[in-house]
C-alpha atoms as a PDB file:
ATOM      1  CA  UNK A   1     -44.340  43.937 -99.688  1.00  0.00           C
ATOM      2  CA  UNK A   2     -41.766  45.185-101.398  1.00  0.00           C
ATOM      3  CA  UNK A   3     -42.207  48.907-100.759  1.00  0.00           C
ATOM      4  CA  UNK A   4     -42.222  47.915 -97.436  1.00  0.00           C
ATOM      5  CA  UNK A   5     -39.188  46.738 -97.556  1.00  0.00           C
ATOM      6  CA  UNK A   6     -37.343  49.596 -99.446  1.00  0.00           C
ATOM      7  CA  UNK A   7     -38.342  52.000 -96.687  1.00  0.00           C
ATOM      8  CA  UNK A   8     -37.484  49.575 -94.056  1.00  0.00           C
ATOM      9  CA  UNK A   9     -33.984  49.345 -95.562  1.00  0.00           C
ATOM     10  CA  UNK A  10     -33.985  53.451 -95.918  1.00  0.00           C
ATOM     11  CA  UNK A  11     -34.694  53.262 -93.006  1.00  0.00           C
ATOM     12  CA  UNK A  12     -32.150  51.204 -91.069  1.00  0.00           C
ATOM     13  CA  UNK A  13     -29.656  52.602 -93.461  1.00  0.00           C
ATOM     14  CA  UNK A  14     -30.735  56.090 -92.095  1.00  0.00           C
ATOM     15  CA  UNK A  15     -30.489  55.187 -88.298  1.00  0.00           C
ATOM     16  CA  UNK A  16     -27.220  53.099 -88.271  1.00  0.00           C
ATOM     17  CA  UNK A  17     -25.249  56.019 -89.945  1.00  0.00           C
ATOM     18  CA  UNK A  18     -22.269  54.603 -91.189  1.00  0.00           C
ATOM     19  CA  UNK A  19     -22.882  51.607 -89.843  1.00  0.00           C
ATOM     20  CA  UNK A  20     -23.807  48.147 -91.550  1.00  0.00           C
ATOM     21  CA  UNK A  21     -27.070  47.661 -90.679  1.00  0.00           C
ATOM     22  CA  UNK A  22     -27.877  44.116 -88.990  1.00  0.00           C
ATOM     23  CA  UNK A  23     -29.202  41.385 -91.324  1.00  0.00           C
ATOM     24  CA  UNK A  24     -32.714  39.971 -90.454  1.00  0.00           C
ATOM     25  CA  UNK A  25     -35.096  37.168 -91.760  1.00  0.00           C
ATOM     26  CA  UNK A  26     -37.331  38.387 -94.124  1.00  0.00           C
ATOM     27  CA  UNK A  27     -40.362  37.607 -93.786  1.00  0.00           C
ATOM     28  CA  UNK A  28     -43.941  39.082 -93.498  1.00  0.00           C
ATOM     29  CA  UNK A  29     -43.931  39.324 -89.852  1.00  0.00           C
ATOM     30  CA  UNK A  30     -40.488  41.113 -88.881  1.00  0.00           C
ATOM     31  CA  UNK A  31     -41.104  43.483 -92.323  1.00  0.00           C
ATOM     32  CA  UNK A  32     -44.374  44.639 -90.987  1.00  0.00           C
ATOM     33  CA  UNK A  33     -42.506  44.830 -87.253  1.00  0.00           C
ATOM     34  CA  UNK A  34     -40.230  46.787 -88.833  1.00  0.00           C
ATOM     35  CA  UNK A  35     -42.355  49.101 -91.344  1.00  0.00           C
ATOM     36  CA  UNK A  36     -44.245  50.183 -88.687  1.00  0.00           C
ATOM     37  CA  UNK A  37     -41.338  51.174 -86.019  1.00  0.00           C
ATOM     38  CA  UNK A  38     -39.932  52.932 -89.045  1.00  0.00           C
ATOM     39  CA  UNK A  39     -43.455  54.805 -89.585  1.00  0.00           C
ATOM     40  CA  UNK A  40     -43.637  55.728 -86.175  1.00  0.00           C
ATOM     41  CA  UNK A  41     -40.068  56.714 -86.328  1.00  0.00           C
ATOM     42  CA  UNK A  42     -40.977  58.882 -89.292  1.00  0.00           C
ATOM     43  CA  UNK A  43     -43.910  60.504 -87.148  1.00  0.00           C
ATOM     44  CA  UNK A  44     -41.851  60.835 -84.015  1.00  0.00           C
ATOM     45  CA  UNK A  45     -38.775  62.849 -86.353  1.00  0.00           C
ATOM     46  CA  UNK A  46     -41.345  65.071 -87.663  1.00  0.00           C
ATOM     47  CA  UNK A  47     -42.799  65.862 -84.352  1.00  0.00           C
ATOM     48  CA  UNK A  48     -39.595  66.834 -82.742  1.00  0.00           C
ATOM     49  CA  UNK A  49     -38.897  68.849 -85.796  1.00  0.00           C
ATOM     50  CA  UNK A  50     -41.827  70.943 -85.258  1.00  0.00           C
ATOM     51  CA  UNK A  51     -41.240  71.669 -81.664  1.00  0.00           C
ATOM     52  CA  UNK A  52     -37.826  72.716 -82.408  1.00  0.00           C
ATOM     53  CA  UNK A  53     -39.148  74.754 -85.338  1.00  0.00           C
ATOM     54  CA  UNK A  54     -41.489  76.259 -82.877  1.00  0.00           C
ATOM     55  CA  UNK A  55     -38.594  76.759 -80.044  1.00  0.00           C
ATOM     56  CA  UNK A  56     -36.711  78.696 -82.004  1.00  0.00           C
ATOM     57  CA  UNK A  57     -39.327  81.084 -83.505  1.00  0.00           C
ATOM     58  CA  UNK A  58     -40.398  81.295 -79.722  1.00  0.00           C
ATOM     59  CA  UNK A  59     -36.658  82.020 -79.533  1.00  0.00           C
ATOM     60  CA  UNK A  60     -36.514  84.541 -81.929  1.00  0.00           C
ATOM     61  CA  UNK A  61     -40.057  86.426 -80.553  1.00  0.00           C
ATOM     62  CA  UNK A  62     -38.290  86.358 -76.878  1.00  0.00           C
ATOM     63  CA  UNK A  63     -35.303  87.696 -77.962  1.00  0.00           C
ATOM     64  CA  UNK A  64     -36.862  90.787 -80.179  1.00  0.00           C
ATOM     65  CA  UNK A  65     -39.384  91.089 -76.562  1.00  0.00           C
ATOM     66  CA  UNK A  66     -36.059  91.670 -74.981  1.00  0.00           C
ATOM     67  CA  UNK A  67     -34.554  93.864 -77.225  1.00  0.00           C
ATOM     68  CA  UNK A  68     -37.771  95.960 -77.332  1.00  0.00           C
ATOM     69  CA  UNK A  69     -38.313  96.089 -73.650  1.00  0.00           C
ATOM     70  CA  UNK A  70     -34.703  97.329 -73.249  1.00  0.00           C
ATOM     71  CA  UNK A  71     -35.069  99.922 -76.104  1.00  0.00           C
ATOM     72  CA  UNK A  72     -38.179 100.938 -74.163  1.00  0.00           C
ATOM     73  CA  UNK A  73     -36.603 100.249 -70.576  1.00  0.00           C
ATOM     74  CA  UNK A  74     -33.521 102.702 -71.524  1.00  0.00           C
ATOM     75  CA  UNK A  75     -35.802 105.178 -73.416  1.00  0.00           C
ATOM     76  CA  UNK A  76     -37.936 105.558 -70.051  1.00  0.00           C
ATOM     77  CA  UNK A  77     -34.638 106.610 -68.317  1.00  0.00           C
ATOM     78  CA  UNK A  78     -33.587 108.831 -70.402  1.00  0.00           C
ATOM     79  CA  UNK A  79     -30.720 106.233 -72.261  1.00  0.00           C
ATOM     80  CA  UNK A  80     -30.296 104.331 -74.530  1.00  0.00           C
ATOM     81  CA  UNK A  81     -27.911 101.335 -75.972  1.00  0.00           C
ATOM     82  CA  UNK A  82     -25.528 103.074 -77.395  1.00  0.00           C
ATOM     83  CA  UNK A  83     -24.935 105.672 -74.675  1.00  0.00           C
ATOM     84  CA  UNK A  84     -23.983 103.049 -71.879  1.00  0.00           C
ATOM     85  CA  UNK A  85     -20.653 102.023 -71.113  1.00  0.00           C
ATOM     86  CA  UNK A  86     -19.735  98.487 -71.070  1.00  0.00           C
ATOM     87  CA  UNK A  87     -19.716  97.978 -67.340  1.00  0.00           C
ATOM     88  CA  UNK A  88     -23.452  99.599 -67.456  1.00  0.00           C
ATOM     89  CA  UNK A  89     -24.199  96.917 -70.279  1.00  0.00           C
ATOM     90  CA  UNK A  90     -22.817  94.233 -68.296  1.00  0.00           C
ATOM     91  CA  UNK A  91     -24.452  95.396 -65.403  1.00  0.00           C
ATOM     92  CA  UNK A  92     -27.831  95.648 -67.082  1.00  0.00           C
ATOM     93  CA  UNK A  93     -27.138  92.207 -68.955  1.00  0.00           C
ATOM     94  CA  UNK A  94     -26.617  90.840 -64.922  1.00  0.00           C
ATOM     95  CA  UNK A  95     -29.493  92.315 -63.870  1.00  0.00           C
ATOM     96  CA  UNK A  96     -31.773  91.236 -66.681  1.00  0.00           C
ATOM     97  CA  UNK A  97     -29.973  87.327 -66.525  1.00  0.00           C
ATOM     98  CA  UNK A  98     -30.882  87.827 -62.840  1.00  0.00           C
ATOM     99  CA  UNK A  99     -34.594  88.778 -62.659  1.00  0.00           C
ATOM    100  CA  UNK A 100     -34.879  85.390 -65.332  1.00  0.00           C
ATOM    101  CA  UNK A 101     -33.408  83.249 -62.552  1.00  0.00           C
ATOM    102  CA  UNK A 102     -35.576  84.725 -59.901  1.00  0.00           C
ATOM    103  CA  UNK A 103     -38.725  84.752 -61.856  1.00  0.00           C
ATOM    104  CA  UNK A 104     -39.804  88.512 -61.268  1.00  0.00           C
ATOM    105  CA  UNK A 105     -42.248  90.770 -62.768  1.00  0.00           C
ATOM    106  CA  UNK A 106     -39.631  93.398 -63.095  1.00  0.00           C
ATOM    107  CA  UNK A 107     -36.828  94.536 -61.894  1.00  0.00           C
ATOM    108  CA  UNK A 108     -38.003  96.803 -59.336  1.00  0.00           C
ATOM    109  CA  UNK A 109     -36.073  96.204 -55.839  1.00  0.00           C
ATOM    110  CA  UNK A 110     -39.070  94.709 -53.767  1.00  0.00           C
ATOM    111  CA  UNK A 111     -39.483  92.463 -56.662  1.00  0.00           C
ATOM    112  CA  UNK A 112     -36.101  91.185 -56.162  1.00  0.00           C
ATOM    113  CA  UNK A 113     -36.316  91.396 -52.398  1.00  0.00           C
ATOM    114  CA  UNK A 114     -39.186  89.078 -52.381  1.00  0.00           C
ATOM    115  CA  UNK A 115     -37.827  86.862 -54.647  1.00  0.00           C
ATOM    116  CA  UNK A 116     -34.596  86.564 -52.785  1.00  0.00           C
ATOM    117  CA  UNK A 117     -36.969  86.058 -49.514  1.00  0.00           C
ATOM    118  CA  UNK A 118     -38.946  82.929 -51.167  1.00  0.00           C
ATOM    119  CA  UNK A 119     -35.665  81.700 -52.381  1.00  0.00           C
ATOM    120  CA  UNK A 120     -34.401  82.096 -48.819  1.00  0.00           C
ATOM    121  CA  UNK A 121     -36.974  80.409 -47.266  1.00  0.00           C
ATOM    122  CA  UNK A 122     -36.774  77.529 -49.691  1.00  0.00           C
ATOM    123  CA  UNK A 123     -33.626  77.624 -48.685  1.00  0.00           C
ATOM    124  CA  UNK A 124     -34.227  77.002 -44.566  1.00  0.00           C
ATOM    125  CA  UNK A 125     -36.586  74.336 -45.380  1.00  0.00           C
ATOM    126  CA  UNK A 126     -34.045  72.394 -47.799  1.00  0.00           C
ATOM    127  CA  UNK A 127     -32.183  72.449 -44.436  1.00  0.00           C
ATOM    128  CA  UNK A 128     -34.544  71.758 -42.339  1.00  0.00           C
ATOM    129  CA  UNK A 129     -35.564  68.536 -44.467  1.00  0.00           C
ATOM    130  CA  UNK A 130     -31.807  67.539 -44.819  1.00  0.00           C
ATOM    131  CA  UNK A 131     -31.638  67.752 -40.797  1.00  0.00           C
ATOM    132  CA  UNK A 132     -34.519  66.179 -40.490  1.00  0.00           C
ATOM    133  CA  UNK A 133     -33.471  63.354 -43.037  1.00  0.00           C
ATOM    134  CA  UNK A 134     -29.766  63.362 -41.136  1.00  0.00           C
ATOM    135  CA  UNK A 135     -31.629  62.467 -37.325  1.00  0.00           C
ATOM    136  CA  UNK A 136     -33.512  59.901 -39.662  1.00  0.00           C
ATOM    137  CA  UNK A 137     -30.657  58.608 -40.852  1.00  0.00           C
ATOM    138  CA  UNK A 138     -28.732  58.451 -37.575  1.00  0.00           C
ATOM    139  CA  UNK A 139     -31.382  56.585 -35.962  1.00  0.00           C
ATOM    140  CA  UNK A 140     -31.799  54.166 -38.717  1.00  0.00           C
ATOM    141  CA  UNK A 141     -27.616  53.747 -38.507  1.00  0.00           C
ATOM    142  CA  UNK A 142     -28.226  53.324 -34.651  1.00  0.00           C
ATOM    143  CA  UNK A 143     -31.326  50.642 -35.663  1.00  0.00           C
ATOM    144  CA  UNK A 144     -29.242  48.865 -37.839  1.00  0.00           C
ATOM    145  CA  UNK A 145     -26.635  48.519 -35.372  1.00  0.00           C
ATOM    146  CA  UNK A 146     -28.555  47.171 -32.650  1.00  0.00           C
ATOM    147  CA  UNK A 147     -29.743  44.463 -35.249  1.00  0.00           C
ATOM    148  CA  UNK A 148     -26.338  43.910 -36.782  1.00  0.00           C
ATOM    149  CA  UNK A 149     -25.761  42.644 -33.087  1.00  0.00           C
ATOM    150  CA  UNK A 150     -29.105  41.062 -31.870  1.00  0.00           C
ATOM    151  CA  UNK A 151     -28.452  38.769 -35.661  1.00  0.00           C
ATOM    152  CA  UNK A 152     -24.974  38.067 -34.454  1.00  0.00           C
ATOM    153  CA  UNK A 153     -26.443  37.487 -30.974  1.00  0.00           C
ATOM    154  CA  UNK A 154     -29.005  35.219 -33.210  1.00  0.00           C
ATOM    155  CA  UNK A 155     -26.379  32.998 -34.882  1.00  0.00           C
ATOM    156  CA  UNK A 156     -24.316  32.478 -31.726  1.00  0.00           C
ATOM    157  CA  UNK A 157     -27.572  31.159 -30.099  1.00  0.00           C
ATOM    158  CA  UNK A 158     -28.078  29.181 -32.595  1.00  0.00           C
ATOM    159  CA  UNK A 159     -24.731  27.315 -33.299  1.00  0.00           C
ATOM    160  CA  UNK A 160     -25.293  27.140 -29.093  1.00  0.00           C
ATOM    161  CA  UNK A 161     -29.053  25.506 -29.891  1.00  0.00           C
ATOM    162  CA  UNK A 162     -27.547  23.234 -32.740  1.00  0.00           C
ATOM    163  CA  UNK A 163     -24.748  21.672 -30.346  1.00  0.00           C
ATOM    164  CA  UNK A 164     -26.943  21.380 -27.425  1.00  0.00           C
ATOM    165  CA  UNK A 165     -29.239  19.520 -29.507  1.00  0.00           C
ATOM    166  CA  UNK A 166     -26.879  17.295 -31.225  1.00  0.00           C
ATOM    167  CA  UNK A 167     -25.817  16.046 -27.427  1.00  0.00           C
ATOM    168  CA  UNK A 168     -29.530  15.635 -26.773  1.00  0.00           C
ATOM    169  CA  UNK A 169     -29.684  13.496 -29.811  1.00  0.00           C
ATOM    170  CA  UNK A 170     -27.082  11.182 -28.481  1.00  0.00           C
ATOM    171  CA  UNK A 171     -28.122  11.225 -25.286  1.00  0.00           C
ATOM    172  CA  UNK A 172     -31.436  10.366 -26.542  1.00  0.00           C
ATOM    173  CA  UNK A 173     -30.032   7.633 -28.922  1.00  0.00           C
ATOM    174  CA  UNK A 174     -28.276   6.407 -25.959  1.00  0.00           C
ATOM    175  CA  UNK A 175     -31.625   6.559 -23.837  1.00  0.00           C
ATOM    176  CA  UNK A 176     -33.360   4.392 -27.019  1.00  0.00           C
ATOM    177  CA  UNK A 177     -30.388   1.381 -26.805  1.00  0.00           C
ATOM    178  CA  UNK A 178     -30.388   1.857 -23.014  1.00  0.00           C
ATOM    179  CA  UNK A 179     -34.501   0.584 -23.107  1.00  0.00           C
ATOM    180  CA  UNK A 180     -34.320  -1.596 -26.336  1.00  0.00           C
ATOM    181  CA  UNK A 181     -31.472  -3.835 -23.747  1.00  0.00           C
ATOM    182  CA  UNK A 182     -33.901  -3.776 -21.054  1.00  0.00           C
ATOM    183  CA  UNK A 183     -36.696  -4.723 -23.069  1.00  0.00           C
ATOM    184  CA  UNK A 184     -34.492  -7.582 -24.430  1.00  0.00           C
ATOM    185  CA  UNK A 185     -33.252  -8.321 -20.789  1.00  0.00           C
ATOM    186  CA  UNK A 186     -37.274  -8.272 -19.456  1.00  0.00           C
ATOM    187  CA  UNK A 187     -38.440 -10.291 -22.340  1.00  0.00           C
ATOM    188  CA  UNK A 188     -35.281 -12.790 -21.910  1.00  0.00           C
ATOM    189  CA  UNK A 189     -35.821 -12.912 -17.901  1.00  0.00           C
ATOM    190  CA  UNK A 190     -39.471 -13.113 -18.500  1.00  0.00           C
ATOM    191  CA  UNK A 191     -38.945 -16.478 -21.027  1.00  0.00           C
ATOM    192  CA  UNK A 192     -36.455 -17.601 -18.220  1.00  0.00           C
ATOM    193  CA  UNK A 193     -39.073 -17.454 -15.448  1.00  0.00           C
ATOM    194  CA  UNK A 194     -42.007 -18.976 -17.818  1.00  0.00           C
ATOM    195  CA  UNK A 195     -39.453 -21.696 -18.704  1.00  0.00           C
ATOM    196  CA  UNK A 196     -38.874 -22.181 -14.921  1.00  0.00           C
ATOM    197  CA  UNK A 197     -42.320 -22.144 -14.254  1.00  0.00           C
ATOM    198  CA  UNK A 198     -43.224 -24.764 -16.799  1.00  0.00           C
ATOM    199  CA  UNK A 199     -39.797 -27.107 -15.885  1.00  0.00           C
ATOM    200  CA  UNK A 200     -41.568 -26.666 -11.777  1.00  0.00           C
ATOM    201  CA  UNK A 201     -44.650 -27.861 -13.651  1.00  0.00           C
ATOM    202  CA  UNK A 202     -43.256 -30.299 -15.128  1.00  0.00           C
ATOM    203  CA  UNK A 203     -42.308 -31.651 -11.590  1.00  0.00           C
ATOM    204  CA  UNK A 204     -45.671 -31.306 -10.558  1.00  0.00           C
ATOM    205  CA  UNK A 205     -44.762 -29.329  -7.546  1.00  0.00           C
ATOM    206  CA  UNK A 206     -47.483 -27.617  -5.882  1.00  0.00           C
ATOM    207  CA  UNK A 207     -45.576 -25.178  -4.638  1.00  0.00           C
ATOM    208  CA  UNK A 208     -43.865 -22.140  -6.342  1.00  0.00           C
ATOM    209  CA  UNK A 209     -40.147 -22.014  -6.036  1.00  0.00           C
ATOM    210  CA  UNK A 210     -39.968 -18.328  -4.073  1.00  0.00           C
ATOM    211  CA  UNK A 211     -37.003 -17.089  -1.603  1.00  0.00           C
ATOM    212  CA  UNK A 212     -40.118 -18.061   0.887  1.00  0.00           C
ATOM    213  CA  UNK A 213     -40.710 -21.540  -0.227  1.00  0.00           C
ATOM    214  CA  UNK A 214     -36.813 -21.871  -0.708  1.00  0.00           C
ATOM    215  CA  UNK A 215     -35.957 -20.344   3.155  1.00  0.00           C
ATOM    216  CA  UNK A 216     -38.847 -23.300   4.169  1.00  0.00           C
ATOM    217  CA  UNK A 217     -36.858 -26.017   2.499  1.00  0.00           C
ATOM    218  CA  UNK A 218     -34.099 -25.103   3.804  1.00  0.00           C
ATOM    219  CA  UNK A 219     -35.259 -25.094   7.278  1.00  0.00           C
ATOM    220  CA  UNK A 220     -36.724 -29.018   6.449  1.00  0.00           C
ATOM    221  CA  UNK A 221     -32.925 -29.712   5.062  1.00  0.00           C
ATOM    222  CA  UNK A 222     -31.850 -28.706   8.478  1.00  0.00           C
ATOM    223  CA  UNK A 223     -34.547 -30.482  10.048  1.00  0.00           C
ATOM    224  CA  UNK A 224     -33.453 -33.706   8.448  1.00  0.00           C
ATOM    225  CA  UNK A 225     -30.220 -33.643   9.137  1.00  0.00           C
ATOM    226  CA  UNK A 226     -31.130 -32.957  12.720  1.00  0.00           C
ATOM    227  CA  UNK A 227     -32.823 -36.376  12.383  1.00  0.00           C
ATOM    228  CA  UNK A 228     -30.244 -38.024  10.660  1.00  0.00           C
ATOM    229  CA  UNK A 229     -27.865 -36.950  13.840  1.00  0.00           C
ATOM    230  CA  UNK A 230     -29.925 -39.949  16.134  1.00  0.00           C
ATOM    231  CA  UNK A 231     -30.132 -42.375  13.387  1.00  0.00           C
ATOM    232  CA  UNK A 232     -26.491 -42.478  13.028  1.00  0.00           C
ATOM    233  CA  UNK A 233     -25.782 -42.071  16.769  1.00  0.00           C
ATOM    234  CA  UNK A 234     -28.052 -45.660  17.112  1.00  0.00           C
ATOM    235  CA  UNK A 235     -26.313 -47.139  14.054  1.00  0.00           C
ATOM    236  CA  UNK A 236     -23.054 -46.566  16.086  1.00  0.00           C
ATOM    237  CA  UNK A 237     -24.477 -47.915  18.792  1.00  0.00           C
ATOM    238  CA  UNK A 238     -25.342 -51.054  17.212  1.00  0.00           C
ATOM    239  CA  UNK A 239     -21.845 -51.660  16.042  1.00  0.00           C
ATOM    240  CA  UNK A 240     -20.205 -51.462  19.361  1.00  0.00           C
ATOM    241  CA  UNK A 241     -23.061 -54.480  20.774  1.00  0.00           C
ATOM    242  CA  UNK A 242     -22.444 -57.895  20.208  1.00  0.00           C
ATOM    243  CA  UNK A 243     -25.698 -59.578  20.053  1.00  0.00           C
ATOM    244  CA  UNK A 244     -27.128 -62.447  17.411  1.00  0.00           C
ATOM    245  CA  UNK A 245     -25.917 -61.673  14.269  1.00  0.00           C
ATOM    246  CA  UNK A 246     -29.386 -62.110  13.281  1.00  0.00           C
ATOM    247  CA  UNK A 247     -30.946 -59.851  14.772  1.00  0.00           C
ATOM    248  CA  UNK A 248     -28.195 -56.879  14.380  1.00  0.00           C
ATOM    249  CA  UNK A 249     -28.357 -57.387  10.819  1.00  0.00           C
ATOM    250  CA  UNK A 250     -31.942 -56.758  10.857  1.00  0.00           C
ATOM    251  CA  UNK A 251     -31.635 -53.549  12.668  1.00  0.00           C
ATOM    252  CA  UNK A 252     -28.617 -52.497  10.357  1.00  0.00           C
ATOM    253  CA  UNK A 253     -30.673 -53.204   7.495  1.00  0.00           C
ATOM    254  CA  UNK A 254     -33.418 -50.623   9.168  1.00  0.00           C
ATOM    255  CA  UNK A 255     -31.303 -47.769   9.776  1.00  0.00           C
ATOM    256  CA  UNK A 256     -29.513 -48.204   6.725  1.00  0.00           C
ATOM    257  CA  UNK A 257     -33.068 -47.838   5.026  1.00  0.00           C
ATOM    258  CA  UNK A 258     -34.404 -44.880   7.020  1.00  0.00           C
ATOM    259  CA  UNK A 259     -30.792 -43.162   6.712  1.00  0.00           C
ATOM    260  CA  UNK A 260     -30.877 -43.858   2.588  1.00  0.00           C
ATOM    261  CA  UNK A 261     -34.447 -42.419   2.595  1.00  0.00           C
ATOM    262  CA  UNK A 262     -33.379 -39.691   4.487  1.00  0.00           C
ATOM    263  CA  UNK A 263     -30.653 -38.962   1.760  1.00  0.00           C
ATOM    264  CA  UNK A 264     -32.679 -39.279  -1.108  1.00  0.00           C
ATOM    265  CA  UNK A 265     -35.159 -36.750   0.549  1.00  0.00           C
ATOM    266  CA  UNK A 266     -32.340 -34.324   0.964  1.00  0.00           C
ATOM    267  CA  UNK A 267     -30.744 -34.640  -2.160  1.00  0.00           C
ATOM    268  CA  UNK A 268     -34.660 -34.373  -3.631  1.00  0.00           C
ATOM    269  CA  UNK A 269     -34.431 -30.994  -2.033  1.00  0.00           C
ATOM    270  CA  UNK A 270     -31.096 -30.167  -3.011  1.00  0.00           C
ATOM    271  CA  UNK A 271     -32.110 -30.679  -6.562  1.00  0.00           C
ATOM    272  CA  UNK A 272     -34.847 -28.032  -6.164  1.00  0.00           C
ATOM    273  CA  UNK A 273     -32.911 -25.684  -5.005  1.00  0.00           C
ATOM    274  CA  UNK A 274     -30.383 -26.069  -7.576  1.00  0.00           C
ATOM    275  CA  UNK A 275     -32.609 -25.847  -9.916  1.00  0.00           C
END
């Protein structure tokens, strides 16, 4: 445990530099956490140390491959290093910095001519894709357009939809009041007419009180009085004669009854009707 801990201070103390490193809980858990990022640490150092061991000696080896393959390069022309002027260096520095870039066997002209060709060609097609990609991308601008406006088109519609709907809702709230009266109204006209009904029972009338049966009384009303119109004519009579006042009573007394029954049938139907 507690070498573990010395190289996981060494560690921390080695990556944070000048730095303080940060304090942790000790316990078995984060040390082992921590030994082992340091181990792997450790490993991944010494791997990357290798390779950049092994890039430079590669370094190195390409750099005496150059130096050869000018030496022998210069020798096959007839040259060599020192002899050339320093444009001719420079020039031969260009053209060996160039056949690098280009990837070439050598530095023979075709070489380079096919080189420049592919790179050329690579080249058009770049361009091709970026035109390509540009119609792409002015169609999708032109898309996204025409959807900018069909969603602005969308939220009109729907603040439309919303208000239209909210007067539907009062309308329809209106509708609901509107048939909850004229149930009440129904169900009160409806008690009305049963209490009617049972007040004509009551009465023991035969004969439902309809505009019919009401035009028909009516008509008897006007009947009666029709008859009333002789009655009274006669009792007129009788009090212009000047017979026994026996007898005169007697007949006063009759048309006074047959004129009070007369009333009390017409008041009867009066009543009804009223009623």
């Amino acid at each position: 445990m507690s070498e573990k801990i010395t190289k996981v201070t060494q560690w921390l103390t080695k990556v944070f530099g000048d730095q303080t490193p940060p304090e942790y809980e000790v316990n078995t858990r984060t040390v082992d956490i921590l030994y082992q990022l340091a181990e792997n640490s450790e490993l991944r150092c010494n791997e990357v140390s290798l390779l950049v061991e092994d890039l430079k000696q590669k370094a190195v080896e390409y750099q005496a491959d150059g130096c050869y393959l000018q030496e022998v390069l210069l020798q096959g022309v007839g040259l060599s290093s020192g002899s050339l002027s320093k444009p001719a260096s420079d020039y031969m520095t260009a053209l060996e910095a160039s056949a690098v870039v280009l990837k070439v066997r050598d530095t023979s002209l075709s070489s380079f001519v096919l080189a420049i060709n592919d790179l050329t060609n690579e080249v058009l097609e770049a361009e091709k894709r970026d035109r390509l990609m540009e119609r792409e991308l002015t169609i999708l601008r032109k898309k996204l357009g025409s959807i900018l406006v069909m969603r602005r088109t969308l939220q009109e519609d729907l603040k439309k939809t919303l208000k239209i709907q909210e007067v539907e809702n009062a309308k329809a709230e209106e509708r609901l009041l509107n048939i909850d009266f004229l149930k009440a109204k129904s169900k009160d006209l409806s008690d009305r007419i049963k209490m009617m009904e049972e007040q004509l029972a009551s009465r023991k009338m035969e004969k439902p009180l309809t505009h019919q049966a009401i035009l028909e009384d009516s008509e008897k009303i006007a009947k009666l009085k029709q008859e009333i119109l002789p009655l009274k004519k006669k009792l007129e009579s009788y009090k212009d004669l000047t017979p026994s006042p026996s007898l005169a009573l007697v007949k006063i007394e009759e048309a006074k009854r047959d004129l009070a029954a007369i009333d009390a049938e017409l008041e009867k139907k009066v009543d009804i009707m009223n009623s």
